[in-house]
N, C-alpha and C. Protein backbone atom coordinates (compact mmCIF):
# COMPACT_ATOMS: atom_id res chain seq x y z
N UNK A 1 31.30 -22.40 245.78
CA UNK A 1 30.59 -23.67 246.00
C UNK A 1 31.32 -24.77 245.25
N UNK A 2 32.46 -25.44 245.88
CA UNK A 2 33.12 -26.14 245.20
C UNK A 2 32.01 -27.56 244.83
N UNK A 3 31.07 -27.80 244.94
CA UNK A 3 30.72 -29.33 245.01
C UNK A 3 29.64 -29.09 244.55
N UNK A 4 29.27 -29.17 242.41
CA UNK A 4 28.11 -29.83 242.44
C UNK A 4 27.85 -30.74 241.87
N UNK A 5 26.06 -31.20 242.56
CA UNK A 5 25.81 -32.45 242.23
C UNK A 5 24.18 -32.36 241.15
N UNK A 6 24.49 -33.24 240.62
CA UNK A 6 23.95 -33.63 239.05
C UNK A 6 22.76 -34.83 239.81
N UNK A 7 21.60 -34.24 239.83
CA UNK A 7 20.94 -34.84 240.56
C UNK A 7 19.43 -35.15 239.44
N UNK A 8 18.69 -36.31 239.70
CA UNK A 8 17.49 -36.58 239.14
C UNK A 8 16.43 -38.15 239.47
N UNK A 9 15.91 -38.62 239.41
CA UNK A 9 15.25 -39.58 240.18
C UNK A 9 14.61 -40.56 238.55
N UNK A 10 15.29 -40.08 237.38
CA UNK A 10 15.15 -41.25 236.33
C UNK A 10 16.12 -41.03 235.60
N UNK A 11 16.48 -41.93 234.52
CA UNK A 11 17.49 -42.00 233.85
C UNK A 11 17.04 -41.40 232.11
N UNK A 12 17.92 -40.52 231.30
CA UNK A 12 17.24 -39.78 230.34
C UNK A 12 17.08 -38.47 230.34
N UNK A 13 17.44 -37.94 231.97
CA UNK A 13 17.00 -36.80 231.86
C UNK A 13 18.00 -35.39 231.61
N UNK A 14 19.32 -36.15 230.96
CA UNK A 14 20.23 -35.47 230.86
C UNK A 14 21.66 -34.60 232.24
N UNK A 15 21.77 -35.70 233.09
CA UNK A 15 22.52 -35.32 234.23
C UNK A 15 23.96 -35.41 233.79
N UNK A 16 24.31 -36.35 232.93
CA UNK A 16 25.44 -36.50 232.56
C UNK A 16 26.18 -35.49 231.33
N UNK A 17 25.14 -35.50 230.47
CA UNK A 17 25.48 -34.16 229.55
C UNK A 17 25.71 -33.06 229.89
N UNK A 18 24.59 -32.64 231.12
CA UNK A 18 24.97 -31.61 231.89
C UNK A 18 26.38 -31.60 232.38
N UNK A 19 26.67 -32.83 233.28
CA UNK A 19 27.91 -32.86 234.15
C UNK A 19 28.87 -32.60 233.25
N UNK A 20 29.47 -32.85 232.00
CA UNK A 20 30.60 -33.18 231.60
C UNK A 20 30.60 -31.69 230.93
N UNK A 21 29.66 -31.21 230.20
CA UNK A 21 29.35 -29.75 229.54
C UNK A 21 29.55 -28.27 230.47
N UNK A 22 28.82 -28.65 231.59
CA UNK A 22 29.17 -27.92 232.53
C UNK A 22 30.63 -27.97 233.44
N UNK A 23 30.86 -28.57 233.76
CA UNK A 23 32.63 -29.09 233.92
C UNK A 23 33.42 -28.48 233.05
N UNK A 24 33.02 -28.86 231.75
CA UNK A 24 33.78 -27.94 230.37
C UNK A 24 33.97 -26.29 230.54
N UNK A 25 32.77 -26.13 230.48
CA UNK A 25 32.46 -24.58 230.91
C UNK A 25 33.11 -24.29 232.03
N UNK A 26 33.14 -24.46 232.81
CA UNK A 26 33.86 -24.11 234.27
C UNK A 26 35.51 -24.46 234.04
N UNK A 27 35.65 -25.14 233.24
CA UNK A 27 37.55 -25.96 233.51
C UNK A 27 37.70 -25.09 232.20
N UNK A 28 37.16 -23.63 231.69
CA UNK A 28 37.65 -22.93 230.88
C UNK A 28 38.40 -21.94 231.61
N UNK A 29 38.00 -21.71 233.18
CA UNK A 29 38.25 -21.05 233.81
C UNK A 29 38.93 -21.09 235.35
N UNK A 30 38.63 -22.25 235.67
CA UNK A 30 39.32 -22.90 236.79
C UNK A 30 39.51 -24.14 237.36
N UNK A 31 39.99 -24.98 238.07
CA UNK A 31 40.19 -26.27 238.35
C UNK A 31 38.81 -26.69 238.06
N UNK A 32 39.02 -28.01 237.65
CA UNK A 32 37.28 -28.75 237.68
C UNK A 32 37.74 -30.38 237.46
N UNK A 33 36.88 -30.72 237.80
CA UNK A 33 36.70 -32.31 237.76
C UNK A 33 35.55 -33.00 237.67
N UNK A 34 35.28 -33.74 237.28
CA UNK A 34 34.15 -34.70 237.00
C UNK A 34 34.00 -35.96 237.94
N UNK A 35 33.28 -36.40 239.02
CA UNK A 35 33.32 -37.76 239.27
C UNK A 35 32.20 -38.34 239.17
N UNK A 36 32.02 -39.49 238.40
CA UNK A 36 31.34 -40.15 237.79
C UNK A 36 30.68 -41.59 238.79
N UNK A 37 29.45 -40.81 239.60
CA UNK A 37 29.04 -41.95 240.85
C UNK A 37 28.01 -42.73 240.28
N UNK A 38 27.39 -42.38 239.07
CA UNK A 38 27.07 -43.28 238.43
C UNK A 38 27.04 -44.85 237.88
N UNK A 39 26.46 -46.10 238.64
CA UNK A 39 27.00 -46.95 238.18
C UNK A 39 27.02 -47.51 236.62
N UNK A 40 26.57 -46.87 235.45
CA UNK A 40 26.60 -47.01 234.67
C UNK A 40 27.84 -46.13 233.71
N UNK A 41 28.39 -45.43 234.86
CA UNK A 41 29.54 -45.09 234.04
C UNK A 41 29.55 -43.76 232.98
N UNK A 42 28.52 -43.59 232.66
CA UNK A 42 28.73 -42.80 231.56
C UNK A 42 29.29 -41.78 231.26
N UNK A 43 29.81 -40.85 231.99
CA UNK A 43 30.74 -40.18 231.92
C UNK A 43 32.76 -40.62 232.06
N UNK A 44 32.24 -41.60 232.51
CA UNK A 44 33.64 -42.13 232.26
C UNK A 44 33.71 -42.94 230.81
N UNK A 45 32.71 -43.30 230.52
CA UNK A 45 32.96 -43.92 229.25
C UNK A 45 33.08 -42.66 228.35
N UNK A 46 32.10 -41.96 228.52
CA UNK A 46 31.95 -40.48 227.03
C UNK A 46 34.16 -40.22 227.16
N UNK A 47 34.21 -39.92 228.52
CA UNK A 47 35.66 -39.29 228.41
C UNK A 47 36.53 -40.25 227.61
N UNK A 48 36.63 -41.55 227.89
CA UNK A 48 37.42 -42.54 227.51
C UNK A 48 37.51 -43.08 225.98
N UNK A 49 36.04 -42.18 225.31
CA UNK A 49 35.59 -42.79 223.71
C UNK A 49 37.08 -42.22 223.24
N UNK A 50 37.32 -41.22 223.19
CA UNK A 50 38.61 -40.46 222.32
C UNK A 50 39.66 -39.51 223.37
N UNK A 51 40.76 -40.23 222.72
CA UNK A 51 42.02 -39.49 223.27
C UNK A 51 42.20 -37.85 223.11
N UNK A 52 41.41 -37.93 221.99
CA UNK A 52 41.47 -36.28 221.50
C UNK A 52 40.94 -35.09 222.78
N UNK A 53 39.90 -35.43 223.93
CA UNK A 53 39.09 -34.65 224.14
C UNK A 53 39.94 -34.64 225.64
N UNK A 54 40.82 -33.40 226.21
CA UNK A 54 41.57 -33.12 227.88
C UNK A 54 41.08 -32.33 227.74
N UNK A 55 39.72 -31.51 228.02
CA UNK A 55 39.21 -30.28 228.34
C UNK A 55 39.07 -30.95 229.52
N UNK A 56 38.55 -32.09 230.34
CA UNK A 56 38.46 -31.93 231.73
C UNK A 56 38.83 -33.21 232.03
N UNK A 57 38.52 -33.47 233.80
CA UNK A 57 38.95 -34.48 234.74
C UNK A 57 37.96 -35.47 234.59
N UNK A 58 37.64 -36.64 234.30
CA UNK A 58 36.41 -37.65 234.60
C UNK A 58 37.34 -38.65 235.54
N UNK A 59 36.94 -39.23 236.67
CA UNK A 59 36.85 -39.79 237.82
C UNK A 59 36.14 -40.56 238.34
N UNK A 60 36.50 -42.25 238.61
CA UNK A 60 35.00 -42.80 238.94
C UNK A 60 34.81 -42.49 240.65
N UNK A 61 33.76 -42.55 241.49
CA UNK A 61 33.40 -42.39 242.80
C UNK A 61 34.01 -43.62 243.15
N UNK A 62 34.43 -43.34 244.22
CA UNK A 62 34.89 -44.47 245.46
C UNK A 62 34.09 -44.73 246.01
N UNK A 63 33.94 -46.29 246.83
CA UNK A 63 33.42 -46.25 247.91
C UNK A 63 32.50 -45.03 249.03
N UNK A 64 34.07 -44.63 249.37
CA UNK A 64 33.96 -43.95 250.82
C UNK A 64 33.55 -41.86 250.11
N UNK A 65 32.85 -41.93 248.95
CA UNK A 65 32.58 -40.79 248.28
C UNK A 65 32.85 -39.65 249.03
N UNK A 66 32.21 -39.47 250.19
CA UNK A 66 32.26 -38.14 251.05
C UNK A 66 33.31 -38.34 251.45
N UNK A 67 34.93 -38.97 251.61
CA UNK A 67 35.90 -38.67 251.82
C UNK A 67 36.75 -38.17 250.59
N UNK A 68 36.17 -39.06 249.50
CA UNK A 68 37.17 -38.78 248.66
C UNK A 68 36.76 -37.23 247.88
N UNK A 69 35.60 -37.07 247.78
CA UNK A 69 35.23 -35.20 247.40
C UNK A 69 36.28 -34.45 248.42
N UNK A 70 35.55 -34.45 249.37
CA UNK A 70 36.50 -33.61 250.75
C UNK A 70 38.42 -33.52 250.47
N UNK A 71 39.09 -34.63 249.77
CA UNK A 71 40.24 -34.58 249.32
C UNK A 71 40.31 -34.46 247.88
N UNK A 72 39.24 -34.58 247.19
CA UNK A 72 39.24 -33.83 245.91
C UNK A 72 39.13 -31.99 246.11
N UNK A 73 38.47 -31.60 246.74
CA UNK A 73 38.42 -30.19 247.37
C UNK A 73 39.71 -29.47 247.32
N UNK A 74 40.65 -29.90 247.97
CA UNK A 74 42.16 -29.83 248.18
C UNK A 74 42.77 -29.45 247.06
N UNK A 75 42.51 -29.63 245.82
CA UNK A 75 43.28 -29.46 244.37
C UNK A 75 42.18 -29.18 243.45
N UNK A 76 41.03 -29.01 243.53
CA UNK A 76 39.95 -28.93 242.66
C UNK A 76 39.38 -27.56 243.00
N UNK A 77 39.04 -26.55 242.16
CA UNK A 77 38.22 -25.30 242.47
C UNK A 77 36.57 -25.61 242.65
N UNK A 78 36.22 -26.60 241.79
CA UNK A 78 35.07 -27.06 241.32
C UNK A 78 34.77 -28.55 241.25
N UNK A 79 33.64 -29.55 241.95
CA UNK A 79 33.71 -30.49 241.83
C UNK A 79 32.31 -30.94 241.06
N UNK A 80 32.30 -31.63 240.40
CA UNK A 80 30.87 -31.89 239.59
C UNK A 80 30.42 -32.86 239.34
N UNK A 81 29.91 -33.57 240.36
CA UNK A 81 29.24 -35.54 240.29
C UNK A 81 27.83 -35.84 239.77
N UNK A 82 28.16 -36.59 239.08
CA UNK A 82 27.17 -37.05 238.08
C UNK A 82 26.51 -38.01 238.98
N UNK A 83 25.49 -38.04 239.30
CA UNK A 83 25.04 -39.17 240.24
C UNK A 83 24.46 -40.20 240.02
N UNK A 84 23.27 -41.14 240.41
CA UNK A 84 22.70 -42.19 239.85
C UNK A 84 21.28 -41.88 239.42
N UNK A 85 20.94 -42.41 238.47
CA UNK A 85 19.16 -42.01 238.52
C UNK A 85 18.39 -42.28 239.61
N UNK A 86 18.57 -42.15 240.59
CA UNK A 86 17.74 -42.39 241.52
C UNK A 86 18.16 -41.73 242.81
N UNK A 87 17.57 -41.20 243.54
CA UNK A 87 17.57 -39.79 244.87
C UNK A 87 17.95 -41.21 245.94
N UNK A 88 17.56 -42.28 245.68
CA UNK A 88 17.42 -43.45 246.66
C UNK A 88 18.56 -44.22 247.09
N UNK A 89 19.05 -43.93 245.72
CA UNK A 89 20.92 -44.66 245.86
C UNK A 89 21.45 -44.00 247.23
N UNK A 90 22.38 -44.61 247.48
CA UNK A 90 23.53 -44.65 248.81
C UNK A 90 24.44 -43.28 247.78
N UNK A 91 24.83 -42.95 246.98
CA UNK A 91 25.64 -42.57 246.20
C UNK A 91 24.87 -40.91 246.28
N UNK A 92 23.57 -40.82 245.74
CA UNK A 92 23.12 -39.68 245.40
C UNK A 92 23.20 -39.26 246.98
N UNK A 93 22.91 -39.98 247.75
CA UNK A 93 22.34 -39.50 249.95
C UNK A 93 23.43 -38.94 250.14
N UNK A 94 24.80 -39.19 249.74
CA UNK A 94 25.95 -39.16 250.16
C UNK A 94 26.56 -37.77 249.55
N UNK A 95 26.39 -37.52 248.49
CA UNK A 95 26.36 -36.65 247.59
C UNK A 95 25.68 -35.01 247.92
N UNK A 96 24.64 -35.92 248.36
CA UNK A 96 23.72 -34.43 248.20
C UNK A 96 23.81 -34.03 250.09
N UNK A 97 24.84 -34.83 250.44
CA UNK A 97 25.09 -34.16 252.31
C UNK A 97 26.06 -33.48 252.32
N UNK A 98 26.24 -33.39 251.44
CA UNK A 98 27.92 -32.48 251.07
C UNK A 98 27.91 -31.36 249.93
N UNK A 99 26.71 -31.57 249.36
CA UNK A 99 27.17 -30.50 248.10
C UNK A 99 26.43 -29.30 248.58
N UNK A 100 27.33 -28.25 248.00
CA UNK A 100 26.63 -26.93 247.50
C UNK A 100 25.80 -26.57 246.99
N UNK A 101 25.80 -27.33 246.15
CA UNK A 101 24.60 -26.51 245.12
C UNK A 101 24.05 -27.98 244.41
N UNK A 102 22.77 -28.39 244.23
CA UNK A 102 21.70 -29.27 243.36
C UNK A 102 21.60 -29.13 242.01
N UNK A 103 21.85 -29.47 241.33
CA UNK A 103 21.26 -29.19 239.66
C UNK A 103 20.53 -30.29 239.11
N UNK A 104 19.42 -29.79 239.03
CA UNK A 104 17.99 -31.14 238.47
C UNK A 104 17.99 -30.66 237.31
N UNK A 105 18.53 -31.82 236.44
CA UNK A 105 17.55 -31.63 234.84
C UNK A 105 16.28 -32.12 234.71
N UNK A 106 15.62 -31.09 234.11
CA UNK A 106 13.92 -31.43 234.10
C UNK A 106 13.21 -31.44 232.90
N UNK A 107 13.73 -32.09 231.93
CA UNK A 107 12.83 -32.66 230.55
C UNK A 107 11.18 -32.13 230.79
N UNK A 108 10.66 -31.58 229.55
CA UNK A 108 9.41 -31.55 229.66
C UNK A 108 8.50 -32.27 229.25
N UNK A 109 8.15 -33.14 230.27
CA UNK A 109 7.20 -34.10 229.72
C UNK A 109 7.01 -34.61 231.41
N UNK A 110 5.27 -35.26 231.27
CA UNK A 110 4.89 -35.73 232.38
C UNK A 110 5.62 -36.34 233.60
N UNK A 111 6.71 -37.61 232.86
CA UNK A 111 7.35 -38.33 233.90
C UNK A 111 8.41 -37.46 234.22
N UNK A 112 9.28 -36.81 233.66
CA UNK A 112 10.07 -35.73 234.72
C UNK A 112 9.20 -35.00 235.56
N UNK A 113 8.32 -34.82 235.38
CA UNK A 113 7.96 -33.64 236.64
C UNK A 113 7.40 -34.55 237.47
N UNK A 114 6.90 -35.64 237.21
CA UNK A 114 6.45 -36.01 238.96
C UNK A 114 7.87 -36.66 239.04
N UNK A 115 8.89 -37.48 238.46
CA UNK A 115 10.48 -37.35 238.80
C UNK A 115 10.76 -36.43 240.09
N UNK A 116 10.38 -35.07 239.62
CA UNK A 116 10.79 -34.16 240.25
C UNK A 116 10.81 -34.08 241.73
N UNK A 117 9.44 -34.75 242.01
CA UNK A 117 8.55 -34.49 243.19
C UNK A 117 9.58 -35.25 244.19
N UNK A 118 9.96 -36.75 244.05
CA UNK A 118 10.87 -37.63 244.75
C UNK A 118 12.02 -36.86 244.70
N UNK A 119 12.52 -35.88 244.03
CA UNK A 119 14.09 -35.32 244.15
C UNK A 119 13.88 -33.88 244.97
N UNK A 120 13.25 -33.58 244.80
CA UNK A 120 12.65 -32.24 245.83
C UNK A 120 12.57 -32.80 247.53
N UNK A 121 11.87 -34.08 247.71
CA UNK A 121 11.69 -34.12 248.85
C UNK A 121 13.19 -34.71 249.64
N UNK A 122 14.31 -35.24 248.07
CA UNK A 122 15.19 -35.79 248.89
C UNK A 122 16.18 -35.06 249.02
N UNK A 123 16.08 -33.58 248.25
CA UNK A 123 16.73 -32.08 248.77
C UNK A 123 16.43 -31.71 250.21
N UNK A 124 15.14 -31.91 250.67
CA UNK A 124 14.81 -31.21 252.06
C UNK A 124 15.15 -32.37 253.11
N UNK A 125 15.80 -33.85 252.61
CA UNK A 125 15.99 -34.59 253.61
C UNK A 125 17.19 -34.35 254.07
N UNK A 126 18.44 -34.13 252.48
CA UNK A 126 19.71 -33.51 252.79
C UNK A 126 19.89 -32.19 253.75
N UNK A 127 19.22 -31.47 253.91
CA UNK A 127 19.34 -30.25 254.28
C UNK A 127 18.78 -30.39 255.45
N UNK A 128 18.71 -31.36 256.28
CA UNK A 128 18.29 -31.70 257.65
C UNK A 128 20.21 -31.36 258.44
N UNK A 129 21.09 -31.74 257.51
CA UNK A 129 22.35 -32.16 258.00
C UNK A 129 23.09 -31.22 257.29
N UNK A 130 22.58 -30.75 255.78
CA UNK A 130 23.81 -29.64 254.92
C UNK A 130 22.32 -28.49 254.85
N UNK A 131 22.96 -27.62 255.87
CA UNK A 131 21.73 -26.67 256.02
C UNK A 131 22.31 -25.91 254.81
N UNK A 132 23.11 -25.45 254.35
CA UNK A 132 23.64 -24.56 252.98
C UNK A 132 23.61 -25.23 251.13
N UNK A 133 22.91 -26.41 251.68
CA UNK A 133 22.60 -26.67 250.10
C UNK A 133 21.51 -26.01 249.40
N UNK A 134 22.11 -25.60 248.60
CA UNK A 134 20.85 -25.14 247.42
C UNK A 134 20.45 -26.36 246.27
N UNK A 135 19.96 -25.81 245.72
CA UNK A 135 19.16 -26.64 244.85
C UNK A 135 18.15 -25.80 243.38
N UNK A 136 18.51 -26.09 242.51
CA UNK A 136 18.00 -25.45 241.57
C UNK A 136 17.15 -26.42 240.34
N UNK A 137 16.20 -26.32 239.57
CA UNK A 137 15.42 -26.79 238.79
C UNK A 137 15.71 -26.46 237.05
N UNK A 138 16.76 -27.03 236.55
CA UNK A 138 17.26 -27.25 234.99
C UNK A 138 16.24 -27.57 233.88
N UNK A 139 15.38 -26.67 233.29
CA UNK A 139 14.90 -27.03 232.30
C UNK A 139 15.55 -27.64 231.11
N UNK A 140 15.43 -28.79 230.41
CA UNK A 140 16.75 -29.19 229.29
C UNK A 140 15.93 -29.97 228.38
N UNK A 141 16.69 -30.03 226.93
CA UNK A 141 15.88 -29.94 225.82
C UNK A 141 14.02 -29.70 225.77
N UNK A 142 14.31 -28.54 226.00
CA UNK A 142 13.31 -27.49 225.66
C UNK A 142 13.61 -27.70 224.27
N UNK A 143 11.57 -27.54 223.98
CA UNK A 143 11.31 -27.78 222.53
C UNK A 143 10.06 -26.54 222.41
N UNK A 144 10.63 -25.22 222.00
CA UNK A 144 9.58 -24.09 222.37
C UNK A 144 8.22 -24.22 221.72
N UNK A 145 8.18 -24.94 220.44
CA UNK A 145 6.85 -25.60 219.75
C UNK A 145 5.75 -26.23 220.30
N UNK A 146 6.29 -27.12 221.21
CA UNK A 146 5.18 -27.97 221.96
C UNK A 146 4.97 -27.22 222.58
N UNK A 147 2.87 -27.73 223.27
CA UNK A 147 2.32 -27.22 224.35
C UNK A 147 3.03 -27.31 225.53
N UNK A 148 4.08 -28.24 225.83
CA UNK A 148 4.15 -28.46 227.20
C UNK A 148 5.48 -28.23 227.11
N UNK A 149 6.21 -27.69 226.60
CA UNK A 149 6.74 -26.75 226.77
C UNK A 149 6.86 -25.46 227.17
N UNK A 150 5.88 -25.39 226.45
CA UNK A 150 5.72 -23.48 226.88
C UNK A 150 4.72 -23.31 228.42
N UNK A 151 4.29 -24.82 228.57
CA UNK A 151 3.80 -24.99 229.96
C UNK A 151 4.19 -25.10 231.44
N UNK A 152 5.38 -25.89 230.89
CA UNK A 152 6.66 -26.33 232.04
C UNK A 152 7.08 -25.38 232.93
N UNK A 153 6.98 -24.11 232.96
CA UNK A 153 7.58 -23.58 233.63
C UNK A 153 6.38 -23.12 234.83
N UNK A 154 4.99 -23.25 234.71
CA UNK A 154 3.67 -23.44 235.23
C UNK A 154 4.19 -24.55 236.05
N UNK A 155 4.08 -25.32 235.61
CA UNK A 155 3.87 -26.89 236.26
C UNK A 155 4.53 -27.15 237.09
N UNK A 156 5.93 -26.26 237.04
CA UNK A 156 7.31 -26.27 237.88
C UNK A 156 7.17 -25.91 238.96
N UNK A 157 5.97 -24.61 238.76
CA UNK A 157 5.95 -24.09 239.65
C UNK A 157 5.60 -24.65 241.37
N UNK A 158 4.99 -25.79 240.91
CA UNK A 158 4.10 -26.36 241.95
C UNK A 158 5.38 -26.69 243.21
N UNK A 159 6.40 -27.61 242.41
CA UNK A 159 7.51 -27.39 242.87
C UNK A 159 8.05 -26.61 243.51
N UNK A 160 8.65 -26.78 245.26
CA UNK A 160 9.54 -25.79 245.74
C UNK A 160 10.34 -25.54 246.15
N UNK A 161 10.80 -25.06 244.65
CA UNK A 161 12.85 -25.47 244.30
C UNK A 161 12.49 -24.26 243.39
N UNK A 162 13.50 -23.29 243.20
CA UNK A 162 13.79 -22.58 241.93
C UNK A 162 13.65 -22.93 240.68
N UNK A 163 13.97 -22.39 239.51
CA UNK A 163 13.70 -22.82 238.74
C UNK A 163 14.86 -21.66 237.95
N UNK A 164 15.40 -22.16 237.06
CA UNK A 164 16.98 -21.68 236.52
C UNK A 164 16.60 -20.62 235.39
N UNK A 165 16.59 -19.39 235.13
CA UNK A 165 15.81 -18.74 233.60
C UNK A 165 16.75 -19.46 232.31
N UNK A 166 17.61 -19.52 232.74
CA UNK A 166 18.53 -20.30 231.36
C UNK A 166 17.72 -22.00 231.15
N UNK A 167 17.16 -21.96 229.91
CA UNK A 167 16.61 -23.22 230.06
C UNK A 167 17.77 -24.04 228.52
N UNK A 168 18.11 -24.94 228.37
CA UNK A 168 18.52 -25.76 227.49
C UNK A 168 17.78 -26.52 226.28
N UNK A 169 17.49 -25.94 225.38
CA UNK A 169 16.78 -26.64 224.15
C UNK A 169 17.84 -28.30 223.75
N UNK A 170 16.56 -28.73 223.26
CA UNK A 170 16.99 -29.63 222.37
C UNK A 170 18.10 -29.29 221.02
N UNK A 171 18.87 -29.79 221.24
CA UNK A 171 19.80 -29.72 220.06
C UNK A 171 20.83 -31.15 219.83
N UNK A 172 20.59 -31.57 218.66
CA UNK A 172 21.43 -33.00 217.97
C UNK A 172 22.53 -32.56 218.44
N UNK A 173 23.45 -31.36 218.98
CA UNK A 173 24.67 -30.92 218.40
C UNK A 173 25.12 -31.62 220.26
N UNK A 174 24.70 -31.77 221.04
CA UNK A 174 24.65 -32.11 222.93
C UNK A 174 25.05 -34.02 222.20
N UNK A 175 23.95 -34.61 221.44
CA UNK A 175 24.10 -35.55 221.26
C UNK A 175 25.44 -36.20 220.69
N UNK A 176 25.60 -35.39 218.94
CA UNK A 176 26.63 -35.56 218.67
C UNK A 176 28.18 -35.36 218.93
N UNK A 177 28.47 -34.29 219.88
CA UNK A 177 29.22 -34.50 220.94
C UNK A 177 29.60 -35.73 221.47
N UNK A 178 28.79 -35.76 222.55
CA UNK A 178 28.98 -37.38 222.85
C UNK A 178 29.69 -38.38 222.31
N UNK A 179 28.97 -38.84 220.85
CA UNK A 179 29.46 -39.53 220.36
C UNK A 179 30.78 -39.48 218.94
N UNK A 180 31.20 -38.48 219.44
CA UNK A 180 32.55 -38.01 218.81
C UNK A 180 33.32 -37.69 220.30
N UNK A 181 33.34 -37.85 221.83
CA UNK A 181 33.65 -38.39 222.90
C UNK A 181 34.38 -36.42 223.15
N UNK A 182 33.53 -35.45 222.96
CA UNK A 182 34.13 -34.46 223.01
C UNK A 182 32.68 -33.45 224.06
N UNK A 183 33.18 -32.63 224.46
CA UNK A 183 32.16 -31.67 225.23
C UNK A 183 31.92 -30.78 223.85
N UNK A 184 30.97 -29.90 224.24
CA UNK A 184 30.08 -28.70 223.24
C UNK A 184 31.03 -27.83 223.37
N UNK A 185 32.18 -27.74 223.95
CA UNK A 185 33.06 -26.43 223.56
C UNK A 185 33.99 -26.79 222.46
N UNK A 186 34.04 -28.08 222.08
CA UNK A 186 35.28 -28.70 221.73
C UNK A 186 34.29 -28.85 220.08
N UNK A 187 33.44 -28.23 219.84
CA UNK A 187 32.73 -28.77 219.00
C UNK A 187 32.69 -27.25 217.62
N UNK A 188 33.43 -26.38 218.20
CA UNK A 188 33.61 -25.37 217.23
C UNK A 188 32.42 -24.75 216.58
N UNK A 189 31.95 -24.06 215.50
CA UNK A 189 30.79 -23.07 214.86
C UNK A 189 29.59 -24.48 215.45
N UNK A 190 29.27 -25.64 215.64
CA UNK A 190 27.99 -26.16 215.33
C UNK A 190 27.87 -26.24 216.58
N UNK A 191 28.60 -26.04 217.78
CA UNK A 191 28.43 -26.17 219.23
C UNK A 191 27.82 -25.01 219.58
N UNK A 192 27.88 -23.75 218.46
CA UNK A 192 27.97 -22.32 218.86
C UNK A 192 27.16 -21.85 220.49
N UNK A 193 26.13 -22.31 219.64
CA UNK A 193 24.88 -21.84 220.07
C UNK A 193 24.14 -22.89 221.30
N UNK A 194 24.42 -23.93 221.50
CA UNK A 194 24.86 -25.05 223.06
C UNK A 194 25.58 -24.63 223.91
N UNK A 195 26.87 -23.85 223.24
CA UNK A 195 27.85 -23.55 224.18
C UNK A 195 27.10 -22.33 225.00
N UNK A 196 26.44 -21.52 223.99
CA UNK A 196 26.25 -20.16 224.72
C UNK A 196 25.05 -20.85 225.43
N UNK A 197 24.22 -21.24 225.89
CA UNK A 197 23.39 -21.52 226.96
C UNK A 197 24.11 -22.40 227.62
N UNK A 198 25.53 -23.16 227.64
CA UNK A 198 26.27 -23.62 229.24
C UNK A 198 26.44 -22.53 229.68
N UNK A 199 27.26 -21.70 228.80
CA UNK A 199 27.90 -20.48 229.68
C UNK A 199 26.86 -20.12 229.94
N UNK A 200 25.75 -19.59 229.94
CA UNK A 200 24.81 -18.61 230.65
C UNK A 200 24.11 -19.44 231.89
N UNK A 201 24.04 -20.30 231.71
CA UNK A 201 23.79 -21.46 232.66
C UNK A 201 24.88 -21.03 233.97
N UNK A 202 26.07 -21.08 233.67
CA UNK A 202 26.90 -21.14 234.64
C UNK A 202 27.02 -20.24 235.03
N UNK A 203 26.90 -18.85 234.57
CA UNK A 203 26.86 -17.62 234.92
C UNK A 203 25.58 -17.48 235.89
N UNK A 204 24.92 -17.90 235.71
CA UNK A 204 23.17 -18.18 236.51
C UNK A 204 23.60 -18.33 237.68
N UNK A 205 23.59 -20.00 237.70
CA UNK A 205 23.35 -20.56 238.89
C UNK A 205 24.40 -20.59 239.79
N UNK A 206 25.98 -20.73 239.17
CA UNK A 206 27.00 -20.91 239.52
C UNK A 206 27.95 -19.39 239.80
N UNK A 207 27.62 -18.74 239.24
CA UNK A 207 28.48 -17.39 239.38
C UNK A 207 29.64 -17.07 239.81
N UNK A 208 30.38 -17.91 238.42
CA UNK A 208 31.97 -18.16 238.52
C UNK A 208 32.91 -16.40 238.57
C-alpha cells in the first residue's frame, strides 16, 4: 500500500507527528517520503528546523496532487501525506481517492470523536471511486489515568472504522522531538519507548 494518508477533520490531533514518525519508521526500511498537503506546512517546517535530521523525504503537495503521488509512486516504496485539518479541503478529497490505507488520529476527548464522525463519512464518500481504501482509527496521546481514556475505545466503537490495538500515549518526548527538528528514532534512550509504539503501529496497520 504505497499511499498513506494522515487524515482528521481538526487541527491538534496529531496527523503530522504521526506523518513524519511514521515515515521514520518505515524509511528504516524502505523508500519513504513525506508530502506535506497541509497548508500550514508543518511538516515541512519540523524537517527544515535542523540540518542534522535526513532520516526522511518532506515534500510540499502540488497543485495537481493526484498526479504528482502517482509519479512519486515510481521511486517511492511508501508515500505518507499529511493532509489538512479538514475532510472538506480539495487536498484531503484528492488524497483520500487515491490512498491505500486512512490513518485517523483520535485524541481522547469529546471534540475528536464527534471530529471523527465528519472523517468517517468522508472515508465512505472516497470509496464510492477507491473501492480498496481502508481506513483505520489511531488512538494518540492516550493518558491511561483518565476516565475517558479508558473509555475511548467504547465510544469508538460507535464508529464504523476499525480501531488500531496499538494506541499512542502521551509523551513530552513526540513533542520534544519536534522541536529539536528530529523524528523519535533520532532521539536515542528518551525516544525508547515512542519509538517502540511507531514500530508496533506499523507492524499493525501497515505490515511492512
Amino acid at each position: 500500500m504505497p499511499v498513506i494518508a494522515l487524515v482528521g477533520n481538526k487541527g491538534g490531533a496529531g496527523k503530522t507527528t504521526l506523518s513524519v514518525n511514521i515515515a521514520a519508521g518505515l524509511a528504516k526500511k524502505t523508500r519513504t517520503v513525506v508530502v506535506d498537503a497541509d497548508p500550514q506546512g508543518s511538516a515541512i517546517q519540523w524537517n527544515a528546523f535542523t540540518e542534522s535530521s535526513t532520516a526522511i523525504s518532506v515534500i510540499e503537495a502540488r497543485s495537481d496532487l493526484n498526479v504528482q503521488l502517482k509519479e512519486l509512486s515510481e521511486n517511492y516504496d511508501y508515500i505518507v501525506v499529511d493532509c489538512p485539518p479538514s475532510v472538506h479541503a480539495s487536498e484531503t478529497i484528492k488524497v483520500l481517492e487515491i490512498s491505500d490505507l486512512a490513518l485517523i488520529p483520535v485524541q481522547p476527548s469529546p471534540v475528536d470523536l464527534w471530529a471523527t464522525v465528519h472523517t468517517e463519512k468522508a472515508v465512505q464518500r472516497a470509496r464510492i471511486s477507491n473501492t480498496g481504501l481502508q481506513a483505520i482509527l489511531v488512538i494518540n496521546q492516550l493518558e491511561t489515568r483518565t476516565t475517558l481514556s479508558r473509555l475511548v475505545r467504547d465510544a469508538l466503537s460507535e464508529i464504523d472504522l476499525p480501531v488500531a490495538r496499538t494506541a499512542l500515549h502521551r509523551r513530552a518526548i513526540f513533542r520534544n522531538s519536534a522541536l529539536e527538528g528530529k523524528n523519535i528514532f533520532e532521539m536515542g534512550r528518551r525516544g525508547a519507548d515512542a519509538a517502540r509504539e511507531i514500530d508496533e503501529l506499523i507492524d499493525e496497520v501497515i505490515k511492512i
